[in-house]
Protein backbone atom coordinates (compact mmCIF):
# COMPACT_ATOMS: atom_id res chain seq x y z
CA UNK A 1 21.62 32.87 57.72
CA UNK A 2 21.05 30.26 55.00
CA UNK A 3 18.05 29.51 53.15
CA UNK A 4 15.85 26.60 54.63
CA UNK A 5 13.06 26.60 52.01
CA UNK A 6 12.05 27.88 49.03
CA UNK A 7 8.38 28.36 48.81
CA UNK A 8 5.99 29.14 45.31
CA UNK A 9 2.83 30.86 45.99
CA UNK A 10 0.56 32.29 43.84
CA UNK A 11 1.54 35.31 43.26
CA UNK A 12 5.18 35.63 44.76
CA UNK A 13 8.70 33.39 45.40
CA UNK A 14 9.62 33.13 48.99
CA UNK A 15 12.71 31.95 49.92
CA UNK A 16 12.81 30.93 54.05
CA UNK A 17 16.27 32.38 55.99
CA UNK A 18 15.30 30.72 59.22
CA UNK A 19 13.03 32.07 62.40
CA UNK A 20 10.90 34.97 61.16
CA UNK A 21 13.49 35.92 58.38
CA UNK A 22 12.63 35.47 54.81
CA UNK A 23 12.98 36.93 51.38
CA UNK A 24 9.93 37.56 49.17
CA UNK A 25 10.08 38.67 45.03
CA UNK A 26 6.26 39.37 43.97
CA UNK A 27 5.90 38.06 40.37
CA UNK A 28 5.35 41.60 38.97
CA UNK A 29 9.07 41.96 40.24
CA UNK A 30 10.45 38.87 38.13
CA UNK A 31 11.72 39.13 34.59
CA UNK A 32 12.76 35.59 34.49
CA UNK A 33 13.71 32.65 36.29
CA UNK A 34 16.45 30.52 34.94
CA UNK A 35 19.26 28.15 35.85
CA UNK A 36 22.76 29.68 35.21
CA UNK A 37 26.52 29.39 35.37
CA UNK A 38 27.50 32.54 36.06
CA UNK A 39 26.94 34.25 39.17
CA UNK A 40 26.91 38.33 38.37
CA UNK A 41 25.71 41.32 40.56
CA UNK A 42 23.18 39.19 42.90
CA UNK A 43 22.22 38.46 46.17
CA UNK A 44 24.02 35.49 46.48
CA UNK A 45 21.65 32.76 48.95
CA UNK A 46 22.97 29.76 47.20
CA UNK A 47 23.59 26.72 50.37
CA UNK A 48 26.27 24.86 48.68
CA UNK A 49 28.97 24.74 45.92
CA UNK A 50 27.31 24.33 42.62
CA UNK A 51 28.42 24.72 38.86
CA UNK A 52 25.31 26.15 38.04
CA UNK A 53 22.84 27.81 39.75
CA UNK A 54 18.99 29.22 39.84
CA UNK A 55 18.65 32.81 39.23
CA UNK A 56 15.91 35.03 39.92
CA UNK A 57 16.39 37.52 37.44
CA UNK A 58 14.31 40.88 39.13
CA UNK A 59 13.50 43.84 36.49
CA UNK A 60 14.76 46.48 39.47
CA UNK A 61 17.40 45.91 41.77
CA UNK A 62 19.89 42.53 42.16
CA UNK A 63 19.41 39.45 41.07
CA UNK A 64 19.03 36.60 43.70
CA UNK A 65 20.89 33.32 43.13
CA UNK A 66 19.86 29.76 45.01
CA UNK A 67 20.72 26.08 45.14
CA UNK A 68 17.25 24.27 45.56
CA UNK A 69 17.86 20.24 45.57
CA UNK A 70 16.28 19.67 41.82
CA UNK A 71 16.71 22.96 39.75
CA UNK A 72 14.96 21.96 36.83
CA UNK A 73 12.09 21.50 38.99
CA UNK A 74 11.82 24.98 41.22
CA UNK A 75 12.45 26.55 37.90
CA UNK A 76 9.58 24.53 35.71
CA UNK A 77 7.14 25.26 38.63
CA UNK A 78 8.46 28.60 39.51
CA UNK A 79 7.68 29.77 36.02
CA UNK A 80 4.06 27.39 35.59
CA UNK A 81 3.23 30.01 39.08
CA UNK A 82 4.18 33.18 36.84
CA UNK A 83 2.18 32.24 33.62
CA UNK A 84 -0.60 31.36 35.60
CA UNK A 85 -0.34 34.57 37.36
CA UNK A 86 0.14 36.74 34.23
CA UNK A 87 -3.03 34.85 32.88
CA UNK A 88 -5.26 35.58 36.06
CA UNK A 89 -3.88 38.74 35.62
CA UNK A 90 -5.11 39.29 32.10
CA UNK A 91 -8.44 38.57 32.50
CA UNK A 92 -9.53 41.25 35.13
């Protein structure tokens, strides 16, 4: 099952497998969301060869590493979602 879609919400990173599979990583599970070369210990979702990836660095568990089209863009707006959700989350 490959990934169809990668989806930002406010307060979690889907990623779409198809039919009613997906994968969901809740921003209080993220440490960081970068584009990278190497692929370590991860759960590997990427949809075509790549020199570099995105990777969903969790602060438990595996890592999860995609292909989106643009990666400087699912990154920039992955991590706008997160600071906006640590901010919200501040100010209760």
């Amino acid at each position: 099952v490959f990934p169809r879609a990668y989806e930002i919400y406010e307060d979690h990173l889907c990623i779409v497998l198809g039919g009613p599979f997906s994968v969901k990583v809740g921003f209080e599970n993220i440490k960081v969301v970068r584009i990278t070369s190497r692929s370590g210990f991860t759960m590997n979702l990427v949809t075509r060869l790549s020199r570099n990836y995105v990777e969903i660095v969790k602060k438990r568990g595996f890592g999860i590493t995609i292909t989106p089209t643009d990666f400087e863009i699912f990154v920039e707006n992955a991590n706008q979602a997160i600071d906006q959700w640590l901010k919200n989350r501040a100010g209760e």
